[in-house]
PDB file of N, CA and C in Angstrom:
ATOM      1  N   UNK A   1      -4.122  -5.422 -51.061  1.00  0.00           N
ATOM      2  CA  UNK A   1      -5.014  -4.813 -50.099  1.00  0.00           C
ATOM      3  C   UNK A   1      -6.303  -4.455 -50.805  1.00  0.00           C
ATOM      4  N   UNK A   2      -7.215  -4.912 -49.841  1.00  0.00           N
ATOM      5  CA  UNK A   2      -8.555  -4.789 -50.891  1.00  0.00           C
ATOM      6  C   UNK A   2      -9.624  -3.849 -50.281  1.00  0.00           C
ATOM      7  N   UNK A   3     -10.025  -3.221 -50.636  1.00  0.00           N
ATOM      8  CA  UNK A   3     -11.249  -2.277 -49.912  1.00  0.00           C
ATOM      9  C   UNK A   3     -12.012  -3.003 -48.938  1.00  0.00           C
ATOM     10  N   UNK A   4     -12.311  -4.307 -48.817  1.00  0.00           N
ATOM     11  CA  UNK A   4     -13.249  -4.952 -48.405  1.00  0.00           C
ATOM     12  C   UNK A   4     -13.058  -5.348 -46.803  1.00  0.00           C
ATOM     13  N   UNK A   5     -11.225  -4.977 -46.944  1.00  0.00           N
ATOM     14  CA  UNK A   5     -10.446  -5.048 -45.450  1.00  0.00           C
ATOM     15  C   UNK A   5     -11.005  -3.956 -44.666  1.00  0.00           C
ATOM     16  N   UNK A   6     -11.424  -3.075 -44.787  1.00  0.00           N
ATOM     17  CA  UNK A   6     -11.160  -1.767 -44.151  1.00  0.00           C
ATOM     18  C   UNK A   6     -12.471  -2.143 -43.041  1.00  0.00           C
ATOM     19  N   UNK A   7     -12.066  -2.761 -42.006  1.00  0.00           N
ATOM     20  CA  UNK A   7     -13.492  -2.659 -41.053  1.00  0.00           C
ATOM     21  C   UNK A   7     -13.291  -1.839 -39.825  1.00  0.00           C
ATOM     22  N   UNK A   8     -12.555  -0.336 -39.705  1.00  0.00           N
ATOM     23  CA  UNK A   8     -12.579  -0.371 -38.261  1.00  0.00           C
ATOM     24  C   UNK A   8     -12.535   0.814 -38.733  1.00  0.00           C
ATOM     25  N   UNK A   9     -13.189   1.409 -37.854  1.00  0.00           N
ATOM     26  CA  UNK A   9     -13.712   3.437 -38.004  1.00  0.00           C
ATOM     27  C   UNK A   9     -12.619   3.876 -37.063  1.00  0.00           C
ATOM     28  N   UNK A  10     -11.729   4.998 -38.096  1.00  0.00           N
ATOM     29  CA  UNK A  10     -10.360   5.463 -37.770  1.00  0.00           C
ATOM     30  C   UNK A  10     -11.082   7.097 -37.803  1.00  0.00           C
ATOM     31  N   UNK A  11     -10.982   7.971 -36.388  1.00  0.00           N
ATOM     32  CA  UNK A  11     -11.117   9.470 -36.499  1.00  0.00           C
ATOM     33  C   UNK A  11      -9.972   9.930 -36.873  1.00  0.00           C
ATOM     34  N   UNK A  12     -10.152  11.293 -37.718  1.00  0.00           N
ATOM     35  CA  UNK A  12      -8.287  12.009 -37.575  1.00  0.00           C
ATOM     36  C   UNK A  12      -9.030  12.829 -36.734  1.00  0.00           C
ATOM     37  N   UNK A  13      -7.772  13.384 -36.300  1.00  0.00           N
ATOM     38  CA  UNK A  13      -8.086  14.285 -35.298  1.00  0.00           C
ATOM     39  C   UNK A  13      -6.620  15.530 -35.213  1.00  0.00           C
ATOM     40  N   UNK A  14      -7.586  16.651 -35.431  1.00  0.00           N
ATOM     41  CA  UNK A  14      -6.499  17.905 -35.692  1.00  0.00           C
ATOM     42  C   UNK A  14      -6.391  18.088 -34.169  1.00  0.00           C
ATOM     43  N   UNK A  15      -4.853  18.714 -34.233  1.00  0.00           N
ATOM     44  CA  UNK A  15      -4.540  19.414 -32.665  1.00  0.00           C
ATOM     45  C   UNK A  15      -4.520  20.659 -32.914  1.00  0.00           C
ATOM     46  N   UNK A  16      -5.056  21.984 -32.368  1.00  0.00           N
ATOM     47  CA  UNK A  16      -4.906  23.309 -32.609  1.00  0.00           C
ATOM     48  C   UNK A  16      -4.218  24.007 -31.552  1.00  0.00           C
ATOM     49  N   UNK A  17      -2.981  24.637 -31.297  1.00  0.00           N
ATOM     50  CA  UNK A  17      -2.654  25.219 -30.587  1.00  0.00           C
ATOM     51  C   UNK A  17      -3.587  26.361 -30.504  1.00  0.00           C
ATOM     52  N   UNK A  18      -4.247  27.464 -29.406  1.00  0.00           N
ATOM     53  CA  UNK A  18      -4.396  28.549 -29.175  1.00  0.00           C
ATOM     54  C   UNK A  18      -4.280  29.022 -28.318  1.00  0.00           C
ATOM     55  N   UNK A  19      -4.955  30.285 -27.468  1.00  0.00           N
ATOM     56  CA  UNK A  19      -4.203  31.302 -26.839  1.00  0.00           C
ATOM     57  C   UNK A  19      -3.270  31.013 -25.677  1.00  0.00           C
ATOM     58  N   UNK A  20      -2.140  31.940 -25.372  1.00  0.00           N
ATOM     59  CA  UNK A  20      -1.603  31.620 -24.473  1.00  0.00           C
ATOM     60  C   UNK A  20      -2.510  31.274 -23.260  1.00  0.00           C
ATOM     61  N   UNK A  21      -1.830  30.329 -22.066  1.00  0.00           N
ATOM     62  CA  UNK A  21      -2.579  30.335 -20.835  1.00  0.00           C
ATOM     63  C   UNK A  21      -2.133  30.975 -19.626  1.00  0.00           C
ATOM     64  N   UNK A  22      -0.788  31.755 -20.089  1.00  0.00           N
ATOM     65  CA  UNK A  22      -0.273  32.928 -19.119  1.00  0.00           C
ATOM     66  C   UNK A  22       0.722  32.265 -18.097  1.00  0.00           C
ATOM     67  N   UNK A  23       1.311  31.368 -18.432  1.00  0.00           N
ATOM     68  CA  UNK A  23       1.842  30.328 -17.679  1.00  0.00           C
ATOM     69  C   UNK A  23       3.043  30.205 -18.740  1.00  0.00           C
ATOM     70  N   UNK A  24       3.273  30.855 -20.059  1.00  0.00           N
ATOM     71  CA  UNK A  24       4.620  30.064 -20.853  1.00  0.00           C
ATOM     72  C   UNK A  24       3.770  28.926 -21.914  1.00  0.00           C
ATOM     73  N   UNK A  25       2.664  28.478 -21.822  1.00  0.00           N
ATOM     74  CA  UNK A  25       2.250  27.404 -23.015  1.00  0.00           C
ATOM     75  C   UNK A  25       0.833  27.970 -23.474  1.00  0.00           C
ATOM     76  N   UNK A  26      -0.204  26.969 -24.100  1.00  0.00           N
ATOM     77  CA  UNK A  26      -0.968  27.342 -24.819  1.00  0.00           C
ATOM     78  C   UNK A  26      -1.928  26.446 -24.428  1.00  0.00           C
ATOM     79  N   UNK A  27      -3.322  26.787 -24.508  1.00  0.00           N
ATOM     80  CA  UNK A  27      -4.795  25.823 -24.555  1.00  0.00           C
ATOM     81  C   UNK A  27      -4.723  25.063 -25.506  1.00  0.00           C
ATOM     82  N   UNK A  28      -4.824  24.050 -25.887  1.00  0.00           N
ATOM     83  CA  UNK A  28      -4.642  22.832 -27.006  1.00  0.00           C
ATOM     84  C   UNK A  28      -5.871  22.817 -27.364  1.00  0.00           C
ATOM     85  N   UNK A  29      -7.122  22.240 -28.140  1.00  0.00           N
ATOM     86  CA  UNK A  29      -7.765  21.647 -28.673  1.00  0.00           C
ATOM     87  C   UNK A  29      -7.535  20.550 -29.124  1.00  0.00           C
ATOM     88  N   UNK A  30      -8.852  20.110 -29.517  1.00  0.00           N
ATOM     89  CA  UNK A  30      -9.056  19.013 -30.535  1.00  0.00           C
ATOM     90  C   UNK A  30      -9.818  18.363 -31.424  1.00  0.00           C
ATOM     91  N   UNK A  31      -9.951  18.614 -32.614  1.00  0.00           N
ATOM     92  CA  UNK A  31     -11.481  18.555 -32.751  1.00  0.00           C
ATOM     93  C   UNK A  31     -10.734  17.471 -34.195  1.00  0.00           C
ATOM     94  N   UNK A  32     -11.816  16.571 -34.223  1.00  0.00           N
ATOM     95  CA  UNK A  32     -12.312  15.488 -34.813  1.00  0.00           C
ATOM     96  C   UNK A  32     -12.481  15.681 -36.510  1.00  0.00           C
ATOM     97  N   UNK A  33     -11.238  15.709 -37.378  1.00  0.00           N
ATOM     98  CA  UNK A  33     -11.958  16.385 -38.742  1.00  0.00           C
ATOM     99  C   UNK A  33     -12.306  15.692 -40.263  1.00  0.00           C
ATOM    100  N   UNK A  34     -12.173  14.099 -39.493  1.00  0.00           N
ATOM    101  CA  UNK A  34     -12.891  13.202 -40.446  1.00  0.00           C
ATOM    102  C   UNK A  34     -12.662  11.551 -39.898  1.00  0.00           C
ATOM    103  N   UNK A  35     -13.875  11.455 -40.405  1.00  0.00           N
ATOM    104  CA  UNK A  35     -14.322  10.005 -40.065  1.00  0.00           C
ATOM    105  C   UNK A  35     -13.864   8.828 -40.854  1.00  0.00           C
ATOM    106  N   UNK A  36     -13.009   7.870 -41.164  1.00  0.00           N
ATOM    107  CA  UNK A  36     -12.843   6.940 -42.043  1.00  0.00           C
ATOM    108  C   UNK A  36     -12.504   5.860 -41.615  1.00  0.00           C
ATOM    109  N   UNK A  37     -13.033   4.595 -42.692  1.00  0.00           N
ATOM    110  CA  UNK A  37     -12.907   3.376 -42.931  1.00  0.00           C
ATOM    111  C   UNK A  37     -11.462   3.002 -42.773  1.00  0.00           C
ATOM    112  N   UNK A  38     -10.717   1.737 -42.256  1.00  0.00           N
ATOM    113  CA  UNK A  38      -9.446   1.621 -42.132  1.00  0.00           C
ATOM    114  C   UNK A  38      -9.075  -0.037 -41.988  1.00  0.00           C
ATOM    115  N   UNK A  39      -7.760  -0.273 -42.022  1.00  0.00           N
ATOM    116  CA  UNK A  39      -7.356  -1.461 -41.844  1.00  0.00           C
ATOM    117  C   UNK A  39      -6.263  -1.762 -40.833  1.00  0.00           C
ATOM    118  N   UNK A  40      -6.937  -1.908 -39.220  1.00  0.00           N
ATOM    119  CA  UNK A  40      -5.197  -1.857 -38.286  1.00  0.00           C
ATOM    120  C   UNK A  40      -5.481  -2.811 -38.108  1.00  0.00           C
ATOM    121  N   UNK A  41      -3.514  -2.722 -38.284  1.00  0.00           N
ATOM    122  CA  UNK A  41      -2.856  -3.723 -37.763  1.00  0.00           C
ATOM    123  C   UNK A  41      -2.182  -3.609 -37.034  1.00  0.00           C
ATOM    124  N   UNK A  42      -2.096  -4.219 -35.401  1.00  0.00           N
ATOM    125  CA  UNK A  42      -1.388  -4.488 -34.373  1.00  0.00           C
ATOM    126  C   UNK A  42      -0.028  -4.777 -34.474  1.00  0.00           C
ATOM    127  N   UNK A  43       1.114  -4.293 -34.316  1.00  0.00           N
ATOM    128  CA  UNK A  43       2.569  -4.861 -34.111  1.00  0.00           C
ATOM    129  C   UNK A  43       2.893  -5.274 -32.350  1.00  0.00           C
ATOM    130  N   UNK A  44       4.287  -5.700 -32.781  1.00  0.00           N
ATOM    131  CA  UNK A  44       4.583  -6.033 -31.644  1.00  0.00           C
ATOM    132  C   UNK A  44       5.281  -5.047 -30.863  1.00  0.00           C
ATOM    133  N   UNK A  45       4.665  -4.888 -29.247  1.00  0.00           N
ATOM    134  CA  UNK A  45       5.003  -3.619 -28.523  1.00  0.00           C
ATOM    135  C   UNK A  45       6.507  -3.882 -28.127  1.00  0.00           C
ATOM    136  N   UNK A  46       6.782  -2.607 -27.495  1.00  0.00           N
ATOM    137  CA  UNK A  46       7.930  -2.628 -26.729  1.00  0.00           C
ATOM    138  C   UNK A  46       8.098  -1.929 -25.513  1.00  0.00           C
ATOM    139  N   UNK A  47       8.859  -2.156 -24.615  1.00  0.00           N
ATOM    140  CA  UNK A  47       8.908  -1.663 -23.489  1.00  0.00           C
ATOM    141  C   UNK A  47      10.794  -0.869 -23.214  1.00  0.00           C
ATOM    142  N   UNK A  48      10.193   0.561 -22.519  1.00  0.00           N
ATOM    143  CA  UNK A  48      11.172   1.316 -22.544  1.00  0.00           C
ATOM    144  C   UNK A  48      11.310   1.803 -21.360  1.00  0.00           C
ATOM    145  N   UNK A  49      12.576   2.217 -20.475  1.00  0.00           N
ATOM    146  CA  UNK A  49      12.857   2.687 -19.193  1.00  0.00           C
ATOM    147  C   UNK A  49      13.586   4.521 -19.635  1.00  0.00           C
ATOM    148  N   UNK A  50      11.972   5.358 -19.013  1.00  0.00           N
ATOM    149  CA  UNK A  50      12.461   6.413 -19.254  1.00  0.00           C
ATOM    150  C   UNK A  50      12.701   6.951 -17.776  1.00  0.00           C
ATOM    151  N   UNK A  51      14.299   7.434 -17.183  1.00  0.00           N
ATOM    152  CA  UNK A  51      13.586   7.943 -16.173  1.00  0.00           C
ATOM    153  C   UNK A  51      13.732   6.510 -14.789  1.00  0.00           C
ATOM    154  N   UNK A  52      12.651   6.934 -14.050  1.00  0.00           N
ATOM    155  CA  UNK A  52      12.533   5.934 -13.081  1.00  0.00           C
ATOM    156  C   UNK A  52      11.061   5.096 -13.609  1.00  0.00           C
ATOM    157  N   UNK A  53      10.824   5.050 -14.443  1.00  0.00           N
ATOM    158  CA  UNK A  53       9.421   5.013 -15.303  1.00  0.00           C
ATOM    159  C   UNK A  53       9.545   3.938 -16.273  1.00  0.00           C
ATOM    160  N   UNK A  54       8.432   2.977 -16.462  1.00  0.00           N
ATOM    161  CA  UNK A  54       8.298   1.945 -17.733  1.00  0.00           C
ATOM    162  C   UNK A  54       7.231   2.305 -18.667  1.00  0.00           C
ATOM    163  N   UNK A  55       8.341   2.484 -19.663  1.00  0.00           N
ATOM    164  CA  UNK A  55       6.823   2.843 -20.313  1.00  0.00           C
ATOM    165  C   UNK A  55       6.443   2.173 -21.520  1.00  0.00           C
ATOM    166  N   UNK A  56       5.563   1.772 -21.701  1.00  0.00           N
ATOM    167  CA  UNK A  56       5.023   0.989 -22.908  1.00  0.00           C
ATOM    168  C   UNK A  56       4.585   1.291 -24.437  1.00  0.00           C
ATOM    169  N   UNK A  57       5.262   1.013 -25.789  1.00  0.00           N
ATOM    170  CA  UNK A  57       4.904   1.445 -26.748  1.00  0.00           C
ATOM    171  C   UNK A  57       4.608   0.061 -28.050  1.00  0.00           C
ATOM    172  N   UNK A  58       2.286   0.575 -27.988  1.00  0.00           N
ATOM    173  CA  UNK A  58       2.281  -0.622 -28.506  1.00  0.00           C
ATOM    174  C   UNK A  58       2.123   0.256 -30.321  1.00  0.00           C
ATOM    175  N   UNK A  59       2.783   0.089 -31.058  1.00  0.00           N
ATOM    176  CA  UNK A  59       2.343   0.375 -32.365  1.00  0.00           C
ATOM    177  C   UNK A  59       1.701  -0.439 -33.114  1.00  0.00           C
ATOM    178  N   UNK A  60       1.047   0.459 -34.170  1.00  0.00           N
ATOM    179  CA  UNK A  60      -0.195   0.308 -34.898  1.00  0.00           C
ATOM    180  C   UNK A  60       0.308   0.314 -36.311  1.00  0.00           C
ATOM    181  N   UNK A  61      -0.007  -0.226 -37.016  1.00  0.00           N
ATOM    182  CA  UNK A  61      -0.189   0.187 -38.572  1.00  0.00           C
ATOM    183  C   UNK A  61      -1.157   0.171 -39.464  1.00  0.00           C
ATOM    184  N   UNK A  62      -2.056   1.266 -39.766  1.00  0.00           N
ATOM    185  CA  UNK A  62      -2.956   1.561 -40.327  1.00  0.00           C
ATOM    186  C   UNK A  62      -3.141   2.271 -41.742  1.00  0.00           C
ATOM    187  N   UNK A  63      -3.680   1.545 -42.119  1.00  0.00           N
ATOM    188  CA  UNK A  63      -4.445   1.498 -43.989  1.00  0.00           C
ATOM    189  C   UNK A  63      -4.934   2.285 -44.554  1.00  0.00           C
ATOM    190  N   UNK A  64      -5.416   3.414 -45.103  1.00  0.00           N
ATOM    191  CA  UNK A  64      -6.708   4.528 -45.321  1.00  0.00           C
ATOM    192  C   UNK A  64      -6.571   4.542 -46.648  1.00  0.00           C
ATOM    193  N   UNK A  65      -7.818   4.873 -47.005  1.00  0.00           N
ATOM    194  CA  UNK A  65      -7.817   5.309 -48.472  1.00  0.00           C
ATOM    195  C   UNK A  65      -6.846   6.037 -48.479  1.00  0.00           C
ATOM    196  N   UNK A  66      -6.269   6.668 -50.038  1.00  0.00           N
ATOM    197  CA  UNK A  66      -5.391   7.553 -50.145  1.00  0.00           C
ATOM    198  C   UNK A  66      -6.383   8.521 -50.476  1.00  0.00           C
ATOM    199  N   UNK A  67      -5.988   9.674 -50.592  1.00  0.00           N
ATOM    200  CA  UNK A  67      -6.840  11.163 -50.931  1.00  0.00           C
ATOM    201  C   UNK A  67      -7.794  11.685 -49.839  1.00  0.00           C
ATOM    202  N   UNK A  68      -8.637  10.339 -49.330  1.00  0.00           N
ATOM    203  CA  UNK A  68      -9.665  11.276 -48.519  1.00  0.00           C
ATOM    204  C   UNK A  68      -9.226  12.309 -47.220  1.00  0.00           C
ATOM    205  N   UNK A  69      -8.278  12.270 -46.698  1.00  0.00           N
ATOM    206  CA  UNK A  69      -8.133  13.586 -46.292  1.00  0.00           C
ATOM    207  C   UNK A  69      -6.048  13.280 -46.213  1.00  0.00           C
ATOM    208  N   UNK A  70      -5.277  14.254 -46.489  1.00  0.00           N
ATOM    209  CA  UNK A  70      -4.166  14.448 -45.979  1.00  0.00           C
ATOM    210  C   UNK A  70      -3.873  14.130 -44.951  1.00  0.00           C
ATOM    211  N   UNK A  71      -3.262  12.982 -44.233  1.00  0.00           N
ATOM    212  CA  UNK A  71      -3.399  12.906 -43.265  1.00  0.00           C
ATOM    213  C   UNK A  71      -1.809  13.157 -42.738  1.00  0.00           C
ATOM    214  N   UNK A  72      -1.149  14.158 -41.676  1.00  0.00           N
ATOM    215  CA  UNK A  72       0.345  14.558 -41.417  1.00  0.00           C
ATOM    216  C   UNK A  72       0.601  13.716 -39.796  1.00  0.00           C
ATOM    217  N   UNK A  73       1.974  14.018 -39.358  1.00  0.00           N
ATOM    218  CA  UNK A  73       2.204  13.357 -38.539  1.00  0.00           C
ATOM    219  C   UNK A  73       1.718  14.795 -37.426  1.00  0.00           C
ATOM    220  N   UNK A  74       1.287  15.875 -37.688  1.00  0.00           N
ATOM    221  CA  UNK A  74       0.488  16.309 -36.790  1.00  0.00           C
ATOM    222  C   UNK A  74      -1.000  16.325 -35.955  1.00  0.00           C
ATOM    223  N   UNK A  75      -1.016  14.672 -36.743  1.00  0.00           N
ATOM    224  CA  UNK A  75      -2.457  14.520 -36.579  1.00  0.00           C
ATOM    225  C   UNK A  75      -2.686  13.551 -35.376  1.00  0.00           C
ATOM    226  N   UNK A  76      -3.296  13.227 -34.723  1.00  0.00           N
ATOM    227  CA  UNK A  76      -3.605  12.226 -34.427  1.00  0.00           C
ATOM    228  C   UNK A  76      -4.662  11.429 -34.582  1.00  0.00           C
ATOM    229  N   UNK A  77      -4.871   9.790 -34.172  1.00  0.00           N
ATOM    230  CA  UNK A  77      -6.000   8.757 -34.979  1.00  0.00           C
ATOM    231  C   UNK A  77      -6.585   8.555 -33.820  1.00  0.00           C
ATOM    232  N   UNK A  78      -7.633   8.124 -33.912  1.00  0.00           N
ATOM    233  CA  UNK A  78      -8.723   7.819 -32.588  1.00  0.00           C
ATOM    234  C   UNK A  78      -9.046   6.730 -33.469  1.00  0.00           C
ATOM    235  N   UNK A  79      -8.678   5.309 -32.430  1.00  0.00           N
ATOM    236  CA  UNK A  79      -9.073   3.890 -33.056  1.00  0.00           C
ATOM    237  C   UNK A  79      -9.884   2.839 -31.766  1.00  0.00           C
ATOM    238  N   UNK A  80     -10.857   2.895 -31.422  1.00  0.00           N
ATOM    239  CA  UNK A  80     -11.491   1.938 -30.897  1.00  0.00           C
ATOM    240  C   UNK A  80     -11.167   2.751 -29.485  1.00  0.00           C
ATOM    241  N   UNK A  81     -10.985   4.253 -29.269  1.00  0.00           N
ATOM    242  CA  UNK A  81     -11.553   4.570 -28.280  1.00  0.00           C
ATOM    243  C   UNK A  81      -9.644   4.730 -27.439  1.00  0.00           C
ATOM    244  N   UNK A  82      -8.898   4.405 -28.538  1.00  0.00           N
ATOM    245  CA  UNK A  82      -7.317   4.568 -28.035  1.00  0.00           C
ATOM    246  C   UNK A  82      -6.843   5.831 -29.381  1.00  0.00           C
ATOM    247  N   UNK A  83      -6.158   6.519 -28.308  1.00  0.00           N
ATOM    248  CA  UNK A  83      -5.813   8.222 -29.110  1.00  0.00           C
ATOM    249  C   UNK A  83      -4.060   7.289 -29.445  1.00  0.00           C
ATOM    250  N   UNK A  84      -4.165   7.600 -30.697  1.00  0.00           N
ATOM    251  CA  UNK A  84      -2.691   6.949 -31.354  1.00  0.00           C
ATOM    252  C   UNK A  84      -1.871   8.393 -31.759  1.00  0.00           C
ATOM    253  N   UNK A  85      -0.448   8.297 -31.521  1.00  0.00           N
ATOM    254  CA  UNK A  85       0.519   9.327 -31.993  1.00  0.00           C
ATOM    255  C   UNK A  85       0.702   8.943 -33.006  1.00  0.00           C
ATOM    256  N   UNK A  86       1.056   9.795 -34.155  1.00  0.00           N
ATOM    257  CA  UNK A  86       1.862   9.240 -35.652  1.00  0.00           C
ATOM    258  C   UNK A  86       3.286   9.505 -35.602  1.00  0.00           C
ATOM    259  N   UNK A  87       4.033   8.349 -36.061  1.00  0.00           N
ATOM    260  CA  UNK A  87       5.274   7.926 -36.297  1.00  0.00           C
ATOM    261  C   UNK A  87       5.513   8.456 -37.634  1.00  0.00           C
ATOM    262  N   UNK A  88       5.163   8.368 -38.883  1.00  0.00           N
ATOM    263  CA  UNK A  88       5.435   8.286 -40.281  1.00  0.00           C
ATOM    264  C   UNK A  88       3.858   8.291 -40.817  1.00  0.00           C
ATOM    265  N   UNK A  89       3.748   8.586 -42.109  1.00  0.00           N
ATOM    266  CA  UNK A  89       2.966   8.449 -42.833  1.00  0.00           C
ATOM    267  C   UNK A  89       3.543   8.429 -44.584  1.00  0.00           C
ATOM    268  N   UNK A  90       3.353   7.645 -44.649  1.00  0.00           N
ATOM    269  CA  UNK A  90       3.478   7.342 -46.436  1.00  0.00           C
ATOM    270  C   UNK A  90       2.673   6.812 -47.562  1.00  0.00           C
ATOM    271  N   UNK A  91       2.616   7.238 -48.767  1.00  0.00           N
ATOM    272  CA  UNK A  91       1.497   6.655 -49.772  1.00  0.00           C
ATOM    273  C   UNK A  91       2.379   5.972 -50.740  1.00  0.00           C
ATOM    274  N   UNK A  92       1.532   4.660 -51.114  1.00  0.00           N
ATOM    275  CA  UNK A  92       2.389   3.636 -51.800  1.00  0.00           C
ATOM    276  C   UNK A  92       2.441   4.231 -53.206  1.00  0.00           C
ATOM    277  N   UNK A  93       3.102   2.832 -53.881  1.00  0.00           N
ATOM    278  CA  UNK A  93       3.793   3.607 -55.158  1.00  0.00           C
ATOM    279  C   UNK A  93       2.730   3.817 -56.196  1.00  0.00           C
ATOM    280  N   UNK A  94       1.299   3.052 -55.977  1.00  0.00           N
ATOM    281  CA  UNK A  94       0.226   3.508 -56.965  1.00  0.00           C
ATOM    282  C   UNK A  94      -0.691   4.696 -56.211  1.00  0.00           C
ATOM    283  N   UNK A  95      -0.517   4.997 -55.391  1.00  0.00           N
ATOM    284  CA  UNK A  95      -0.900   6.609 -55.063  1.00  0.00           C
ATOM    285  C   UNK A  95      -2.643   5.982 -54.109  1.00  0.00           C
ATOM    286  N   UNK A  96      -2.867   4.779 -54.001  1.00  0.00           N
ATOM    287  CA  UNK A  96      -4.202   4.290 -53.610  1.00  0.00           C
ATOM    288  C   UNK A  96      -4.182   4.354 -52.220  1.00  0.00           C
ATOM    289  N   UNK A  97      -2.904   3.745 -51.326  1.00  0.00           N
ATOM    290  CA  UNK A  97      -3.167   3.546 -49.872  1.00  0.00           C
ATOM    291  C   UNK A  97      -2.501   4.466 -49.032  1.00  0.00           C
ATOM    292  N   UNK A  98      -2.996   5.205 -48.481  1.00  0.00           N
ATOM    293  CA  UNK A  98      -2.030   6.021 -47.303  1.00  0.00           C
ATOM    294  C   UNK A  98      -2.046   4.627 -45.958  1.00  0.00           C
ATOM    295  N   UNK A  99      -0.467   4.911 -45.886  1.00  0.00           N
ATOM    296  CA  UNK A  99       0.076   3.914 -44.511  1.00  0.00           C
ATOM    297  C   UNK A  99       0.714   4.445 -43.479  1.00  0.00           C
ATOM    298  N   UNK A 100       0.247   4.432 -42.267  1.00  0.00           N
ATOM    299  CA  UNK A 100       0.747   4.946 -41.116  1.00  0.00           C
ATOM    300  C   UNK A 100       0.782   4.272 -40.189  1.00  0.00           C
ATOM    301  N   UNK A 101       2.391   4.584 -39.657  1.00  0.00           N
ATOM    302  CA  UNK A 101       2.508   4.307 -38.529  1.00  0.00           C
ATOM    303  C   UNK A 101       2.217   5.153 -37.627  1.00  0.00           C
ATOM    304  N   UNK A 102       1.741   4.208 -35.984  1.00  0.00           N
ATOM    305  CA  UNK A 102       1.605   5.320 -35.044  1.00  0.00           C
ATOM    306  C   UNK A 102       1.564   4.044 -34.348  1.00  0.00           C
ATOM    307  N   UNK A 103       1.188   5.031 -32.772  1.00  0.00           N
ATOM    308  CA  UNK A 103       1.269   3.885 -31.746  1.00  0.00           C
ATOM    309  C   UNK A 103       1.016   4.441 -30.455  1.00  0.00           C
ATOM    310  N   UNK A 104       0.646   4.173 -29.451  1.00  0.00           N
ATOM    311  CA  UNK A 104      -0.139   4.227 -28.058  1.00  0.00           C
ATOM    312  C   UNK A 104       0.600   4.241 -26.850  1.00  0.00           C
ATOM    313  N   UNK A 105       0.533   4.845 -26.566  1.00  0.00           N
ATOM    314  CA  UNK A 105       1.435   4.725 -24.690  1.00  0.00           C
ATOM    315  C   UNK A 105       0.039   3.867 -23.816  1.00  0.00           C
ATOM    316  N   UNK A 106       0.794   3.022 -23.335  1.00  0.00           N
ATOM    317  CA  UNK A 106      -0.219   2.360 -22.527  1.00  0.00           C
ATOM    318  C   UNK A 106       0.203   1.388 -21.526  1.00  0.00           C
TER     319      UNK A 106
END
């Protein structure tokens, strides 16, 4: 994997729980807390019957530098304008690439 792959601008994006809304849950946020270079790759989706409901899960697997920000499975990725959930996140065995899975309801 070479730096030179990385062509597609990946947001992280923190979720913040805050105050209650008096209802039993909380106001969510979301704010945007770094911008980076990336390498996705498309897998093959699948389709699931939840319910009386179909629902579609296309996953992603995406590249990032390693270090520039921590990235947890509480995060979510903003890729070409599609908000991705994280599945896993792991850094390879030379400590260079953070790899994540995630993937899209759609």
């Amino acid at each position: 994997m070479g730096i030179g792959r990385f062509r597609s601008r990946i947001k992280i994006i923190e979720v913040q729980r805050g105050q209650p809304d008096g209802l039993g849950g909380y106001y969510t946020t979301k704010e945007t807390v770094a911008t980076v270079w990336g390498n996705v790759e498309l897998n093959d989706g699948s389709r699931a019957l939840e319910g009386n409901r179909v629902t579609n899960h296309t996953p992603y697997e995406i590249t990032l530098r390693a270090g520039t920000y921590v990235v947890t499975t509480n995060n979510l990725l903003e890729y070409d304008g599609i908000e991705l959930t994280i599945n896993s996140v792991r850094i390879d065995q030379d400590k260079r690439w953070t790899i994540v899975q995630a993937y899209s309801d759609g």
